[in-house]
C-alpha atoms as a PDB file:
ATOM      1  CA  UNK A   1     -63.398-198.523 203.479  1.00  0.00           C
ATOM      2  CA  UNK A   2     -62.376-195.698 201.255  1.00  0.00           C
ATOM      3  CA  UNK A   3     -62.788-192.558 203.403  1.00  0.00           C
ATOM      4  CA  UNK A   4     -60.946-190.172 201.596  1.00  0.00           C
ATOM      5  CA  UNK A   5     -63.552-188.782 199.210  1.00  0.00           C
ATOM      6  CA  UNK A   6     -62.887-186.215 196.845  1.00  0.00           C
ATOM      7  CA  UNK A   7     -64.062-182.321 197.164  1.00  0.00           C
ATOM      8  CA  UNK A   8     -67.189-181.559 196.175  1.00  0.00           C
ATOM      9  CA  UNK A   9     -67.928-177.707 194.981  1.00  0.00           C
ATOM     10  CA  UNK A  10     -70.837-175.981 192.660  1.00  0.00           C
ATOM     11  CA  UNK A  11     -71.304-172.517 191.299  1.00  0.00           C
ATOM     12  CA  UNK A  12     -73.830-170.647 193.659  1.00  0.00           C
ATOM     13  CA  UNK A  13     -73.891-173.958 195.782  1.00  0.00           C
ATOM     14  CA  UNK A  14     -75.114-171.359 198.526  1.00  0.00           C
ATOM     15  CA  UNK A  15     -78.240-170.521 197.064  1.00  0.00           C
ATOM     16  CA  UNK A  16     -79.054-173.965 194.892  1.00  0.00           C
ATOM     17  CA  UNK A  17     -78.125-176.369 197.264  1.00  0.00           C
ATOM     18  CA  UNK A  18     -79.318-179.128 195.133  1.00  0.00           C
ATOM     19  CA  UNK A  19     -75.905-178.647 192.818  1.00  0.00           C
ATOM     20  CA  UNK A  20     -74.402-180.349 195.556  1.00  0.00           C
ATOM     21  CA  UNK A  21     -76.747-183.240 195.921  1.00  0.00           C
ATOM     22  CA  UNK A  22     -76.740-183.748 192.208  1.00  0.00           C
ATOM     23  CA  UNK A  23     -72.956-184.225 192.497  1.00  0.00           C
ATOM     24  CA  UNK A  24     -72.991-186.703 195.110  1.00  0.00           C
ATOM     25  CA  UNK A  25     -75.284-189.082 192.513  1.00  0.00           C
ATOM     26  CA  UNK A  26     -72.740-188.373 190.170  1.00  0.00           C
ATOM     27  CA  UNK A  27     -70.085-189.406 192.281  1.00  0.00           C
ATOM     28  CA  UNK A  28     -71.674-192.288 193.334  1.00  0.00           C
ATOM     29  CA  UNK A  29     -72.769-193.287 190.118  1.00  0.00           C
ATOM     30  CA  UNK A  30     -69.218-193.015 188.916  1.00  0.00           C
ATOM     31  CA  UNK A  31     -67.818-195.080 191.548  1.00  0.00           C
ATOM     32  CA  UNK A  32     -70.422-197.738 190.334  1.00  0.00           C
ATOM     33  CA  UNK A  33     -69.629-197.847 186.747  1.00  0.00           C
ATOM     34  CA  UNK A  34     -66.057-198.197 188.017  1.00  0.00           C
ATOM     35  CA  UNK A  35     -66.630-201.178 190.030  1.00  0.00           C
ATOM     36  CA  UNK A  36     -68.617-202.956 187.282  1.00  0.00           C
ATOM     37  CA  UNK A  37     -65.812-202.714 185.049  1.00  0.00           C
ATOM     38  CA  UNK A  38     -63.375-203.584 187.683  1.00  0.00           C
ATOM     39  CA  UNK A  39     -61.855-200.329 188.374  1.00  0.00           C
ATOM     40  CA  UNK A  40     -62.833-199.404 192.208  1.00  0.00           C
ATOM     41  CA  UNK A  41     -59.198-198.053 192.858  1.00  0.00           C
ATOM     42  CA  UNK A  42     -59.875-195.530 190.352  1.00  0.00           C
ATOM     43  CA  UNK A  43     -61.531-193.343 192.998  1.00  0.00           C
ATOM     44  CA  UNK A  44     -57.371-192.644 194.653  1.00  0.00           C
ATOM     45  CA  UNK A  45     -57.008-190.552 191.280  1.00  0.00           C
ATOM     46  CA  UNK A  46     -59.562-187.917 192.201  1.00  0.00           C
ATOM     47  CA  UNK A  47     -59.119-184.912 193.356  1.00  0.00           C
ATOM     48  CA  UNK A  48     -62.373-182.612 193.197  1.00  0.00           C
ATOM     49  CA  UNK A  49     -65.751-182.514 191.324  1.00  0.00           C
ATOM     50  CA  UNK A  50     -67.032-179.208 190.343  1.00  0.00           C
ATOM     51  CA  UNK A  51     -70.474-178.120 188.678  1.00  0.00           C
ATOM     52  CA  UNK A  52     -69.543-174.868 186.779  1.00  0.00           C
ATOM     53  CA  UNK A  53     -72.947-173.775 185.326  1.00  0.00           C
ATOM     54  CA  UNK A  54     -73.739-176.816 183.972  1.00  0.00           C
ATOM     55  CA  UNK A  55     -70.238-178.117 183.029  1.00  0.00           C
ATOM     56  CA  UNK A  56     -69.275-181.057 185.381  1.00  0.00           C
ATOM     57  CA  UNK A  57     -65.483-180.509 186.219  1.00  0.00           C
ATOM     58  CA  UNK A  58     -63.258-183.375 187.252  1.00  0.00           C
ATOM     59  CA  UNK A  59     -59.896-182.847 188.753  1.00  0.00           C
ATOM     60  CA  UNK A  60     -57.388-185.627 188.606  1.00  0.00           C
ATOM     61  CA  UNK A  61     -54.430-186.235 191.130  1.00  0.00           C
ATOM     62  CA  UNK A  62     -52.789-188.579 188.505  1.00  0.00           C
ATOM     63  CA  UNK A  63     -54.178-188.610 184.774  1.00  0.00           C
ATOM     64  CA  UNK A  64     -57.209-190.724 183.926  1.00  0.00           C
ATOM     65  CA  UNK A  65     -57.273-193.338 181.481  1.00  0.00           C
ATOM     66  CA  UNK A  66     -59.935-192.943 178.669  1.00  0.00           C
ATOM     67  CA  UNK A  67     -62.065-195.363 180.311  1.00  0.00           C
ATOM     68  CA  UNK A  68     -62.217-193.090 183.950  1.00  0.00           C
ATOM     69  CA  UNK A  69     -63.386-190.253 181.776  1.00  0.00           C
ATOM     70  CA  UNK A  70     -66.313-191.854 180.279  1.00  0.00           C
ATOM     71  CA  UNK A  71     -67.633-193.196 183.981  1.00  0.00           C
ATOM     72  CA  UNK A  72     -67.906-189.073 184.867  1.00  0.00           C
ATOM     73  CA  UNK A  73     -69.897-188.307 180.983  1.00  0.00           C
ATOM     74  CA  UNK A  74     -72.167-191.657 181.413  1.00  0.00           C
ATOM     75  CA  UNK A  75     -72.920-190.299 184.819  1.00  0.00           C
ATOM     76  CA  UNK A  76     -73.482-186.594 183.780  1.00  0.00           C
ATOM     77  CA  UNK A  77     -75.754-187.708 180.739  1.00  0.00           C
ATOM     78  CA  UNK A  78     -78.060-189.720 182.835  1.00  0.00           C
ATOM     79  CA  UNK A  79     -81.058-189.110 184.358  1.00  0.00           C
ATOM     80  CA  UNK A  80     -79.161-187.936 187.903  1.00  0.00           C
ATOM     81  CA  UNK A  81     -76.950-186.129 185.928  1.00  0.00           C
ATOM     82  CA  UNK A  82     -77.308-182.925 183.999  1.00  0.00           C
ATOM     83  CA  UNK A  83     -78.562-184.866 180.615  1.00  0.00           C
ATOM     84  CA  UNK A  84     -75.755-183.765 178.839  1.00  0.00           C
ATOM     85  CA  UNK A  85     -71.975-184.425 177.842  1.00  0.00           C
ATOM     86  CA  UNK A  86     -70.436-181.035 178.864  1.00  0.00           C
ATOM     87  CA  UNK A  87     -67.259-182.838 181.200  1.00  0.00           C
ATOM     88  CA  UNK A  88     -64.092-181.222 181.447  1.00  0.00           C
ATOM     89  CA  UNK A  89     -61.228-183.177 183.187  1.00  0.00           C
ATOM     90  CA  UNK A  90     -58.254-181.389 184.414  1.00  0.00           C
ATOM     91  CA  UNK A  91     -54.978-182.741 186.144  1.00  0.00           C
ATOM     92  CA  UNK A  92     -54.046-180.659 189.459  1.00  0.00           C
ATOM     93  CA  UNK A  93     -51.127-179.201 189.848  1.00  0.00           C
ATOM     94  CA  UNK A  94     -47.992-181.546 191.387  1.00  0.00           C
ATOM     95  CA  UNK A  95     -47.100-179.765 194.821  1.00  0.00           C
ATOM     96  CA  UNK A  96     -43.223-180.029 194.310  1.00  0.00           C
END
Protein backbone atom coordinates (compact mmCIF):
# COMPACT_ATOMS: atom_id res chain seq x y z
CA UNK A 1 0.00 0.00 0.00
CA UNK A 2 1.13 3.37 -1.17
CA UNK A 3 0.81 5.63 1.90
CA UNK A 4 2.75 8.41 0.98
CA UNK A 5 0.20 10.61 -0.79
CA UNK A 6 0.97 13.79 -2.17
CA UNK A 7 -0.08 17.39 -0.57
CA UNK A 8 -3.17 18.55 -1.23
CA UNK A 9 -3.77 22.60 -1.07
CA UNK A 10 -6.61 25.09 -2.67
CA UNK A 11 -6.95 28.83 -2.80
CA UNK A 12 -9.42 29.89 0.06
CA UNK A 13 -9.60 26.07 0.97
CA UNK A 14 -10.75 27.65 4.43
CA UNK A 15 -13.84 29.03 3.35
CA UNK A 16 -14.76 26.53 0.16
CA UNK A 17 -13.93 23.45 1.59
CA UNK A 18 -15.20 21.60 -1.32
CA UNK A 19 -11.76 22.70 -3.37
CA UNK A 20 -10.33 20.14 -1.36
CA UNK A 21 -12.78 17.37 -1.96
CA UNK A 22 -12.77 18.13 -5.63
CA UNK A 23 -9.01 17.45 -5.55
CA UNK A 24 -9.14 14.25 -3.90
CA UNK A 25 -11.50 12.95 -7.13
CA UNK A 26 -8.92 14.31 -9.12
CA UNK A 27 -6.31 12.54 -7.49
CA UNK A 28 -8.01 9.53 -7.44
CA UNK A 29 -9.12 9.69 -10.80
CA UNK A 30 -5.56 10.23 -11.87
CA UNK A 31 -4.24 7.36 -10.08
CA UNK A 32 -6.93 5.34 -12.09
CA UNK A 33 -6.12 6.41 -15.52
CA UNK A 34 -2.57 5.53 -14.46
CA UNK A 35 -3.26 2.07 -13.55
CA UNK A 36 -5.29 1.38 -16.71
CA UNK A 37 -2.47 2.25 -18.76
CA UNK A 38 -0.07 0.47 -16.58
CA UNK A 39 1.55 3.26 -14.86
CA UNK A 40 0.59 2.89 -10.93
CA UNK A 41 4.27 3.83 -9.89
CA UNK A 42 3.69 7.06 -11.41
CA UNK A 43 2.10 8.30 -8.18
CA UNK A 44 6.27 8.27 -6.41
CA UNK A 45 6.72 11.35 -8.90
CA UNK A 46 4.25 13.61 -7.14
CA UNK A 47 4.79 16.05 -5.06
CA UNK A 48 1.62 18.38 -4.42
CA UNK A 49 -1.74 19.21 -6.13
CA UNK A 50 -2.90 22.69 -5.95
CA UNK A 51 -6.30 24.39 -7.14
CA UNK A 52 -5.24 28.05 -7.86
CA UNK A 53 -8.60 29.68 -8.84
CA UNK A 54 -9.49 27.29 -11.12
CA UNK A 55 -6.03 26.26 -12.47
CA UNK A 56 -5.18 22.67 -11.23
CA UNK A 57 -1.38 22.78 -10.29
CA UNK A 58 0.74 19.66 -10.28
CA UNK A 59 4.11 19.55 -8.71
CA UNK A 60 6.52 16.89 -9.79
CA UNK A 61 9.45 15.38 -7.63
CA UNK A 62 11.02 13.98 -10.89
CA UNK A 63 9.65 15.24 -14.42
CA UNK A 64 6.55 13.63 -15.90
CA UNK A 65 6.41 11.98 -19.07
CA UNK A 66 3.77 13.38 -21.57
CA UNK A 67 1.55 10.63 -20.81
CA UNK A 68 1.46 11.57 -16.63
CA UNK A 69 0.40 15.00 -17.73
CA UNK A 70 -2.57 14.09 -19.65
CA UNK A 71 -3.95 11.64 -16.59
CA UNK A 72 -4.09 15.24 -14.39
CA UNK A 73 -6.03 17.32 -17.78
CA UNK A 74 -8.42 14.10 -18.47
CA UNK A 75 -9.14 14.27 -14.81
CA UNK A 76 -9.57 18.13 -14.55
CA UNK A 77 -11.86 18.17 -17.77
CA UNK A 78 -14.25 15.65 -16.45
CA UNK A 79 -17.23 15.82 -14.79
CA UNK A 80 -15.31 15.69 -11.07
CA UNK A 81 -13.03 17.97 -12.35
CA UNK A 82 -13.27 21.65 -13.10
CA UNK A 83 -14.57 20.98 -16.93
CA UNK A 84 -11.72 22.52 -18.26
CA UNK A 85 -7.96 22.09 -19.44
CA UNK A 86 -6.31 24.90 -17.36
CA UNK A 87 -3.21 22.32 -15.78
CA UNK A 88 0.01 23.65 -15.03
CA UNK A 89 2.80 21.13 -14.06
CA UNK A 90 5.82 22.31 -12.33
CA UNK A 91 9.04 20.35 -11.17
CA UNK A 92 10.03 21.18 -7.36
CA UNK A 93 13.00 22.32 -6.53
CA UNK A 94 16.04 19.49 -5.87
CA UNK A 95 16.98 20.00 -2.05
CA UNK A 96 20.84 19.79 -2.65
Amino acid sequence: MYLDHPKISATNQDIEADRIERLNRIYGYAVGVADQMGNPGFIKKLSRLHDHKGTLMVAWFMAPTDEEKTYFVKAWQSLVGDRSVNVAHELEASAE
